[in-house]
PDB file of N, CA and C in Angstrom:
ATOM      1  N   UNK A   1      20.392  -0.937  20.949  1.00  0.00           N
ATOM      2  CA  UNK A   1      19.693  -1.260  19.718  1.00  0.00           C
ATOM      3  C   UNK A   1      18.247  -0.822  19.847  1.00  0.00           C
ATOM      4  N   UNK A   2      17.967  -0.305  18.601  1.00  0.00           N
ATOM      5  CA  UNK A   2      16.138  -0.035  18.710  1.00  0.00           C
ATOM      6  C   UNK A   2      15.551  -0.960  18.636  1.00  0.00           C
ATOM      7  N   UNK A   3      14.223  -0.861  19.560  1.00  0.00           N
ATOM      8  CA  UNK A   3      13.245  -1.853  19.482  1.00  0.00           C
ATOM      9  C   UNK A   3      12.374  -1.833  18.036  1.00  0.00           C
ATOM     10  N   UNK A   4      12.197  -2.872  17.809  1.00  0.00           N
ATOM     11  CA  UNK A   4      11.293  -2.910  16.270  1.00  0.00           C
ATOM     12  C   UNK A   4      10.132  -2.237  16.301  1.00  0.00           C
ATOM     13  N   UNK A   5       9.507  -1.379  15.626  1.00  0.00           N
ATOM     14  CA  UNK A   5       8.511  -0.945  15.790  1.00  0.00           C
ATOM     15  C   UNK A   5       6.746  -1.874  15.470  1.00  0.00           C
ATOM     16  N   UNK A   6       6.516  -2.438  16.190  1.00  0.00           N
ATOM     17  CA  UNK A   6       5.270  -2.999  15.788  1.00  0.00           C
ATOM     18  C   UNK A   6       3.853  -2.983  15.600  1.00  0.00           C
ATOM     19  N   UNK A   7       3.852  -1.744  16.208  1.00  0.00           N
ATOM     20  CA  UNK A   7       2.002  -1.267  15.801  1.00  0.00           C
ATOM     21  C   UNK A   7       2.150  -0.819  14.746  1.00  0.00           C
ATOM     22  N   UNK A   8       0.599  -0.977  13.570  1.00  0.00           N
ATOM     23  CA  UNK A   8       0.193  -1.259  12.934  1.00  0.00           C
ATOM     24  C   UNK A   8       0.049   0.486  12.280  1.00  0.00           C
ATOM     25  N   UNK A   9       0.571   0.754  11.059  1.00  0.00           N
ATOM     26  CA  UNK A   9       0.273   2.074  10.544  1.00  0.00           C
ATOM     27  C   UNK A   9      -0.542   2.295  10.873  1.00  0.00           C
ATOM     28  N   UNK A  10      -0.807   3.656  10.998  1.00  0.00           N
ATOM     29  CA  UNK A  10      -2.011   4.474  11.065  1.00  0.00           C
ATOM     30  C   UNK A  10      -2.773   5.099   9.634  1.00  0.00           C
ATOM     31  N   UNK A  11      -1.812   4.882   8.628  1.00  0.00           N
ATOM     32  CA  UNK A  11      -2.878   4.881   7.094  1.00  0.00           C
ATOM     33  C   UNK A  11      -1.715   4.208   6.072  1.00  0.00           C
ATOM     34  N   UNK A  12      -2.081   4.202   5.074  1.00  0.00           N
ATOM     35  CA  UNK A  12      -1.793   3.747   3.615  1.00  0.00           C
ATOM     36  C   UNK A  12      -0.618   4.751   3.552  1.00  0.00           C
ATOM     37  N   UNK A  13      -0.652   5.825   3.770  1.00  0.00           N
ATOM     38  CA  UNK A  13       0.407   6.891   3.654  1.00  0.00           C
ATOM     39  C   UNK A  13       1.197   6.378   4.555  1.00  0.00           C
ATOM     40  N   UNK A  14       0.910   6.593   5.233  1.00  0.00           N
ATOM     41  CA  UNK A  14       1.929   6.116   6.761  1.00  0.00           C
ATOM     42  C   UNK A  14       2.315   5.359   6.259  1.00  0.00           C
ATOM     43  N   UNK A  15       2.111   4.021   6.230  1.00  0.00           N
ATOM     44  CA  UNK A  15       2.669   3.136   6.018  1.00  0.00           C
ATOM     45  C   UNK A  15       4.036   3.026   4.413  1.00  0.00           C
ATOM     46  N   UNK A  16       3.374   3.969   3.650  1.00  0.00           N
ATOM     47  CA  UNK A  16       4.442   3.857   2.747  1.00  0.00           C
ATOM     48  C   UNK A  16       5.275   4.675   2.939  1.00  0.00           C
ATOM     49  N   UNK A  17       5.335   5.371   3.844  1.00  0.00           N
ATOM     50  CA  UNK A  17       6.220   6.640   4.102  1.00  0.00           C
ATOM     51  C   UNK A  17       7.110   5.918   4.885  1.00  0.00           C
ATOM     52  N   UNK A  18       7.029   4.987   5.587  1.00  0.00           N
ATOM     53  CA  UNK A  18       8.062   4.479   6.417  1.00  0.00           C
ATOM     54  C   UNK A  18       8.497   3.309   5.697  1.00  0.00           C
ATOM     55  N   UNK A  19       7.990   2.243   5.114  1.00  0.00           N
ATOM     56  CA  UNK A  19       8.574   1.559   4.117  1.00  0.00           C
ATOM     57  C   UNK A  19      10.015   2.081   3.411  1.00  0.00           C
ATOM     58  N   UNK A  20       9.439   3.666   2.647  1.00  0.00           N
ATOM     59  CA  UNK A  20      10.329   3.870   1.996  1.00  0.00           C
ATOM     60  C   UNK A  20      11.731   4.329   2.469  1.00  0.00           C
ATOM     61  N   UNK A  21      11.571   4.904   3.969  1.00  0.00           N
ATOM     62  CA  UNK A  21      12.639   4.720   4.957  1.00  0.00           C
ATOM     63  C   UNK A  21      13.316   3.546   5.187  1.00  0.00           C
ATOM     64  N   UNK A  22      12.724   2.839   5.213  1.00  0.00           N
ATOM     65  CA  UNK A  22      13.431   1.549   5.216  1.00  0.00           C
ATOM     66  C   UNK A  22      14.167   0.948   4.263  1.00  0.00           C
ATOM     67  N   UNK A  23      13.661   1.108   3.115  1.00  0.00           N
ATOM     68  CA  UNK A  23      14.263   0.338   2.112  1.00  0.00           C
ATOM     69  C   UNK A  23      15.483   1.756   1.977  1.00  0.00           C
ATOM     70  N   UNK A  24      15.524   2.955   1.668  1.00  0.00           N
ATOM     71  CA  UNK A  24      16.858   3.980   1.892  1.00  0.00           C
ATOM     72  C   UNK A  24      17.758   3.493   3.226  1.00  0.00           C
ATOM     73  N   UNK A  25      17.198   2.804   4.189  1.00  0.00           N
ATOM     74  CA  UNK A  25      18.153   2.610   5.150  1.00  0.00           C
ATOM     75  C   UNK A  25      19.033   1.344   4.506  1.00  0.00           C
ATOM     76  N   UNK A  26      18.583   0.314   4.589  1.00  0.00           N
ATOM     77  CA  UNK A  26      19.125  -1.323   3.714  1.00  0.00           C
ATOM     78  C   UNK A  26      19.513  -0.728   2.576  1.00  0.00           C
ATOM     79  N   UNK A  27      19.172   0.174   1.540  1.00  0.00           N
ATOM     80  CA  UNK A  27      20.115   0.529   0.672  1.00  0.00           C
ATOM     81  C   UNK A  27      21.518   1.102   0.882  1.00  0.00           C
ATOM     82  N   UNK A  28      21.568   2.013   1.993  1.00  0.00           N
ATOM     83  CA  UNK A  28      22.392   2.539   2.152  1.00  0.00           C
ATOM     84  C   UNK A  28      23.673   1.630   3.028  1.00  0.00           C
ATOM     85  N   UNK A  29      23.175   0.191   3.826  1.00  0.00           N
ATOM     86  CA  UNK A  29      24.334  -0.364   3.869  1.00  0.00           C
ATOM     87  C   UNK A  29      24.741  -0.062   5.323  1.00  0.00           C
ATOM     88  N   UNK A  30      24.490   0.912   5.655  1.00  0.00           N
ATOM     89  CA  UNK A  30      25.148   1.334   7.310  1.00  0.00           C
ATOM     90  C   UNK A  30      24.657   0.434   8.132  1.00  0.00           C
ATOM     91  N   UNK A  31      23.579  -0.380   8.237  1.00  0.00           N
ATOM     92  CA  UNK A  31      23.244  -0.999   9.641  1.00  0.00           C
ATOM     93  C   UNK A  31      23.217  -2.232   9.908  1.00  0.00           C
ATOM     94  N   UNK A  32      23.958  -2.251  11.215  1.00  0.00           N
ATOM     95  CA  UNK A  32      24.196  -3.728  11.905  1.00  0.00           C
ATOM     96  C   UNK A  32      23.440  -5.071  10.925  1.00  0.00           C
ATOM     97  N   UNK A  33      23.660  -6.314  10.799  1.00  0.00           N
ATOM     98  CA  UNK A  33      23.155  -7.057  10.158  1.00  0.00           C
ATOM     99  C   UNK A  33      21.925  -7.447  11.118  1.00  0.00           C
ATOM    100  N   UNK A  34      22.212  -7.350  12.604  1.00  0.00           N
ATOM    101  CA  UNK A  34      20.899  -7.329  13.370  1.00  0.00           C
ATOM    102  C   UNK A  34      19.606  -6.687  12.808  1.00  0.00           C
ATOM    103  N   UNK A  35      19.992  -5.160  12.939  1.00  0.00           N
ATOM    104  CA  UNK A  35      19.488  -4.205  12.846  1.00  0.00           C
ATOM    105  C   UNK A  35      18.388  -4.679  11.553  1.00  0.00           C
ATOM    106  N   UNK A  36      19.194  -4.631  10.865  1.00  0.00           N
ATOM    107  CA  UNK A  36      18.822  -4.556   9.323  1.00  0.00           C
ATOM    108  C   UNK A  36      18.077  -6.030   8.739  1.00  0.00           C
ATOM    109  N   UNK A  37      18.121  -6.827   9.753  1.00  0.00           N
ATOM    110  CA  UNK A  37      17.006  -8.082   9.798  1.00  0.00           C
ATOM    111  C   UNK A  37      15.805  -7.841  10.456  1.00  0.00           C
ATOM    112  N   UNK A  38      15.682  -6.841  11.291  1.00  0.00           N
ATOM    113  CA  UNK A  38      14.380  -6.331  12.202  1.00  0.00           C
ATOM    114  C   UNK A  38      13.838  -5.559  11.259  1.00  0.00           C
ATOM    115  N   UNK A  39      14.682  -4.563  10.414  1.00  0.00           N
ATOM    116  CA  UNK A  39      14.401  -3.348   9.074  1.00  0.00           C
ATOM    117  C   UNK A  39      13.322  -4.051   8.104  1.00  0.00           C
ATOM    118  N   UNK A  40      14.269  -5.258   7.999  1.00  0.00           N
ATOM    119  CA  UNK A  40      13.035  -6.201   6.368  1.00  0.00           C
ATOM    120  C   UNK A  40      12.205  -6.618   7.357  1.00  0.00           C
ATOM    121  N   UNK A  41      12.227  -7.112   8.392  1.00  0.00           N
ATOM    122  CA  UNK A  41      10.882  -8.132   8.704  1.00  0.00           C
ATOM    123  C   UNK A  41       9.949  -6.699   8.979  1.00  0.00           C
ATOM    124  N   UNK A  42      10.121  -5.676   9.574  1.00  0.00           N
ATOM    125  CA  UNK A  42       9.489  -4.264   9.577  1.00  0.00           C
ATOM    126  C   UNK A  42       8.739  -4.159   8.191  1.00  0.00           C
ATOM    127  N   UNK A  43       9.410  -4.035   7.000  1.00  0.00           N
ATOM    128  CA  UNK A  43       9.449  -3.881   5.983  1.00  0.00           C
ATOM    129  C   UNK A  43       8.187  -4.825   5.149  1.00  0.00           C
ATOM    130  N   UNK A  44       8.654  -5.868   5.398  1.00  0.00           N
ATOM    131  CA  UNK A  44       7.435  -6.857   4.882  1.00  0.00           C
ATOM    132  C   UNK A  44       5.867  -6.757   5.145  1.00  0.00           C
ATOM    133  N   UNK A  45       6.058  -6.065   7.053  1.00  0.00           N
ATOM    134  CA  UNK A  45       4.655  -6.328   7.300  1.00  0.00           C
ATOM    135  C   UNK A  45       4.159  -4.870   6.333  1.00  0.00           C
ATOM    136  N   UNK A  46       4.958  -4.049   6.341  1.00  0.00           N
ATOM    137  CA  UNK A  46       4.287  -2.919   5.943  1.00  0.00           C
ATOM    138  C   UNK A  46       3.767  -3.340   4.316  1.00  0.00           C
ATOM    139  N   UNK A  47       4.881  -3.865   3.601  1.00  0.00           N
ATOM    140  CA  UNK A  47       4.404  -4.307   2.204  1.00  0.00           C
ATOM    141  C   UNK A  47       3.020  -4.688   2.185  1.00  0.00           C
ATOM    142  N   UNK A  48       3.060  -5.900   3.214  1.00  0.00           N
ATOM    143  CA  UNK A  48       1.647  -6.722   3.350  1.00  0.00           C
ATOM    144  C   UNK A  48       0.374  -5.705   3.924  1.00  0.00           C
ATOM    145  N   UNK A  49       0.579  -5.025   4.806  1.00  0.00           N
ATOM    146  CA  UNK A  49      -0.447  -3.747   4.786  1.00  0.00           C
ATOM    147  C   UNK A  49      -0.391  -3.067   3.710  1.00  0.00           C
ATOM    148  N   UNK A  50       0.139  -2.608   2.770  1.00  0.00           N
ATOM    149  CA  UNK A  50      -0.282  -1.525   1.821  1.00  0.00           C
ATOM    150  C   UNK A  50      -0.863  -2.919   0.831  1.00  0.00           C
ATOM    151  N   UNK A  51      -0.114  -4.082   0.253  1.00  0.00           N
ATOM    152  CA  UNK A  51      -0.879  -4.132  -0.540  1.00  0.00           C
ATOM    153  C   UNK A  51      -2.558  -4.963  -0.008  1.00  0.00           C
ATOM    154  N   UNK A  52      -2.867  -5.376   1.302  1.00  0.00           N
ATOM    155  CA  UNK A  52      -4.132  -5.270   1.809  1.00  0.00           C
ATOM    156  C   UNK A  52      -4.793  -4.201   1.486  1.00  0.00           C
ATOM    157  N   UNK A  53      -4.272  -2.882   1.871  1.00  0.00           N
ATOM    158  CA  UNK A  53      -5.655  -2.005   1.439  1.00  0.00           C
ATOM    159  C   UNK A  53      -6.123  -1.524   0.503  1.00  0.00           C
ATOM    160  N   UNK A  54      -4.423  -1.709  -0.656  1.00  0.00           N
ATOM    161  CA  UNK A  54      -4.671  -1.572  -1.939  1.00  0.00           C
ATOM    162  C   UNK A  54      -5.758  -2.499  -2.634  1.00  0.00           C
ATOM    163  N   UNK A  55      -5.775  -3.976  -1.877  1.00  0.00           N
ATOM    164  CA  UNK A  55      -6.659  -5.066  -2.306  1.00  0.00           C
ATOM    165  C   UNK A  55      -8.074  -4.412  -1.766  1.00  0.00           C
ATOM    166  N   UNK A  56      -8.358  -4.366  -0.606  1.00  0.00           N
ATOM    167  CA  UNK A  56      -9.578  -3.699  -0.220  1.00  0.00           C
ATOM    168  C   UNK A  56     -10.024  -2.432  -1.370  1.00  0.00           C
ATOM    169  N   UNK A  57      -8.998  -1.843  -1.284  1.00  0.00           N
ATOM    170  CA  UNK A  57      -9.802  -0.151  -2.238  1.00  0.00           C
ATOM    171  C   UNK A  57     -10.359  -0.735  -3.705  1.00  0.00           C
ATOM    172  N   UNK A  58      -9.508  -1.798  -4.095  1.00  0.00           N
ATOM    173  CA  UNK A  58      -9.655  -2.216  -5.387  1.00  0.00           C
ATOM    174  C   UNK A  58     -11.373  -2.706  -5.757  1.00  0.00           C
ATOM    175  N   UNK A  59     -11.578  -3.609  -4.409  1.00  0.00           N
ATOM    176  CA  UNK A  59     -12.897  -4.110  -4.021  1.00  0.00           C
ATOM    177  C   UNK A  59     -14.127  -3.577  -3.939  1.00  0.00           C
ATOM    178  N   UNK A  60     -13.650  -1.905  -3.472  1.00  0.00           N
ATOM    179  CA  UNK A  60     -14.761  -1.321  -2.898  1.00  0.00           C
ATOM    180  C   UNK A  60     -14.952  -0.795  -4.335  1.00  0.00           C
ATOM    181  N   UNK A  61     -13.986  -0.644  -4.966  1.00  0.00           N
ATOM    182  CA  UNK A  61     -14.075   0.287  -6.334  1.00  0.00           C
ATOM    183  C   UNK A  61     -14.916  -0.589  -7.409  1.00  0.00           C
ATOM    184  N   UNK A  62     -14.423  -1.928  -7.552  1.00  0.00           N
ATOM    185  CA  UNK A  62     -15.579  -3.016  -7.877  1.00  0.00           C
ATOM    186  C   UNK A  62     -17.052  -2.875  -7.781  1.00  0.00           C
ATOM    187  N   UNK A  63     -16.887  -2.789  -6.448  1.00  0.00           N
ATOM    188  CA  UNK A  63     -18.442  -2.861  -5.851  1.00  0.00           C
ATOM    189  C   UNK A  63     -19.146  -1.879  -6.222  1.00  0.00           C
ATOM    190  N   UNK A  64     -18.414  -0.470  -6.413  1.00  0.00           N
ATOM    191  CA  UNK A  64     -19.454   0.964  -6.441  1.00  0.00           C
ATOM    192  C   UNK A  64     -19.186   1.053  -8.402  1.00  0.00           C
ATOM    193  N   UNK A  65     -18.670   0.116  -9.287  1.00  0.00           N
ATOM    194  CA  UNK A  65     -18.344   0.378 -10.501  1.00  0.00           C
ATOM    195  C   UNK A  65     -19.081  -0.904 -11.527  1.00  0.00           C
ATOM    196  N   UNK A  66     -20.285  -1.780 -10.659  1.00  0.00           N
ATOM    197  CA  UNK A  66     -20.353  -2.608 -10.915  1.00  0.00           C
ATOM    198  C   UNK A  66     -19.867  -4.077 -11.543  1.00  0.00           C
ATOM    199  N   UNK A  67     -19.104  -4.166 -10.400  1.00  0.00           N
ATOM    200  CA  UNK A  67     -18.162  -5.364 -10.741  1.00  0.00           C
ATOM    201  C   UNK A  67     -17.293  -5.343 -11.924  1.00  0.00           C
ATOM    202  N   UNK A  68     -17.037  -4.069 -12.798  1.00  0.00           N
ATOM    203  CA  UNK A  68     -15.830  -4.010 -13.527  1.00  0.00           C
ATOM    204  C   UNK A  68     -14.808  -2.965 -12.945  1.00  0.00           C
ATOM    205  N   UNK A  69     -13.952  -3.107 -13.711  1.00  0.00           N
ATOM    206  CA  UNK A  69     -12.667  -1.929 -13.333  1.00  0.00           C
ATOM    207  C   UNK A  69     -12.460  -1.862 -14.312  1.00  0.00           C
ATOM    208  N   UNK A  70     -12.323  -0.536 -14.917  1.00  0.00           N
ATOM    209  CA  UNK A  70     -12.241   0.345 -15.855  1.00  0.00           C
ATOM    210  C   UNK A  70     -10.765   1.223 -16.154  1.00  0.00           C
ATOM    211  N   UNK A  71      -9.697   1.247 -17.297  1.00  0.00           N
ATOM    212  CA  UNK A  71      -8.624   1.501 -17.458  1.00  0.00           C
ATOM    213  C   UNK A  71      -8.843   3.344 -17.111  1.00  0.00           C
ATOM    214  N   UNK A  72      -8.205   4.122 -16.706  1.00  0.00           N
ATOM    215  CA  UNK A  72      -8.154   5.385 -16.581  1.00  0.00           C
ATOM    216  C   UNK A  72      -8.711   6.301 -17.793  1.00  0.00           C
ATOM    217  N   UNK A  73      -8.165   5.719 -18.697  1.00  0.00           N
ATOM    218  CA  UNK A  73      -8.573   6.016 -20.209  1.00  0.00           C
ATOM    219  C   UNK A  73     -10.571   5.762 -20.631  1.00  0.00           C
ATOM    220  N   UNK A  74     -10.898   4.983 -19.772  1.00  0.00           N
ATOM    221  CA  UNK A  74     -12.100   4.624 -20.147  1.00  0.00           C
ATOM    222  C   UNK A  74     -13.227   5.236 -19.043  1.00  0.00           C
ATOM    223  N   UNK A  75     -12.650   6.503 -18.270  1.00  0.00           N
ATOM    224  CA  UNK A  75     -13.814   6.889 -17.855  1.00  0.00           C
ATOM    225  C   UNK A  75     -14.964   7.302 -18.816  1.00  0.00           C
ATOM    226  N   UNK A  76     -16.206   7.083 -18.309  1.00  0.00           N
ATOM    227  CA  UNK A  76     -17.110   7.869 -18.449  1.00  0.00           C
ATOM    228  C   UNK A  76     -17.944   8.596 -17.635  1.00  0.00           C
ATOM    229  N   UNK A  77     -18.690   9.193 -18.204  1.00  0.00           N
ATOM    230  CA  UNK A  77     -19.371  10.935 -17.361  1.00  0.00           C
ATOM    231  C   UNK A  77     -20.326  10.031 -16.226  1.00  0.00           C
ATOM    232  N   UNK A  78     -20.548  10.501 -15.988  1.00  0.00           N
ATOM    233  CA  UNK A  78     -21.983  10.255 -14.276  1.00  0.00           C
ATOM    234  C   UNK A  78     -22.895   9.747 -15.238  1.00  0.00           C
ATOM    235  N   UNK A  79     -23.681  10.983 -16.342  1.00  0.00           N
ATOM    236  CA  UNK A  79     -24.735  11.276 -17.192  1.00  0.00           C
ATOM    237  C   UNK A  79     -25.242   9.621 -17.982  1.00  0.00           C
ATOM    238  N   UNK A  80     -23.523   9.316 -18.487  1.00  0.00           N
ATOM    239  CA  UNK A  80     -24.000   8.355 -19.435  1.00  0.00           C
ATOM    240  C   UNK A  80     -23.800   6.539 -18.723  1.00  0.00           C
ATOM    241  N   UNK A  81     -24.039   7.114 -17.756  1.00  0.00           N
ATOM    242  CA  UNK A  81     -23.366   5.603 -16.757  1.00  0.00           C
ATOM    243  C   UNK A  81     -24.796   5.139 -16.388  1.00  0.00           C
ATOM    244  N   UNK A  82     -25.593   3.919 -16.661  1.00  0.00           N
ATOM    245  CA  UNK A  82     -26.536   3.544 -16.787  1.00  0.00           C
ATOM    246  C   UNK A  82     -27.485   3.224 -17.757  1.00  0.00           C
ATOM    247  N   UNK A  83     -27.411   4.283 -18.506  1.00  0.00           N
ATOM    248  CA  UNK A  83     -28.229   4.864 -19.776  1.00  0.00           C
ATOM    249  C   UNK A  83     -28.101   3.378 -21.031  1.00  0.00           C
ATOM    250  N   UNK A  84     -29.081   2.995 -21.753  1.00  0.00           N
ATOM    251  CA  UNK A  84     -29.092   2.319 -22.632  1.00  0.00           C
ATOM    252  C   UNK A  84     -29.075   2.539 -23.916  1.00  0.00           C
ATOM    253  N   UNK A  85     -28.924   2.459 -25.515  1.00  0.00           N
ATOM    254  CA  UNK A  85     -29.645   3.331 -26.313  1.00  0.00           C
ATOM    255  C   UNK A  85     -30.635   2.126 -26.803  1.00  0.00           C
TER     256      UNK A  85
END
């Protein structure tokens, strides 16, 4: 049996890149019920890392946007970001 893998992604990518291995493996049904209890608890921590840094990026984006977050639709230019009339 494989050992669980437990160090800690090495990025946001990483980490969802193997998630999504995981969840295709438990979809697919082939592995030991052992196996496939080490797969989700694998699985979870990674959830809980992506959405940590997703929480962090969200923060930093806060911070440099002055405490709002803004819908995609509602950018505005550099130019007019500050400006009063």
């Amino acid at each position: 049996m494989k050992a669980p893998n437990t160090k800690p992604p090495a990025s946001f990518e990483a980490a969802l890149q193997e998630l999504e291995g995981i969840v295709q493996t438990l979809e697919g049904g082939g592995a030991p019920l052992e196996e496939s209890l080490k797969a989700y608890e694998r699985g979870m921590g990674l959830l809980n890392f992506c959405q940590t840094t997703l929480g962090q990026a969200e923060q930093k984006i806060r911070i440099l946007d002055n405490g709002a977050l803004h819908d995609l639709g509602e950018v505005t230019s550099p130019n007019s970001a500050g400006e009063s009339s």
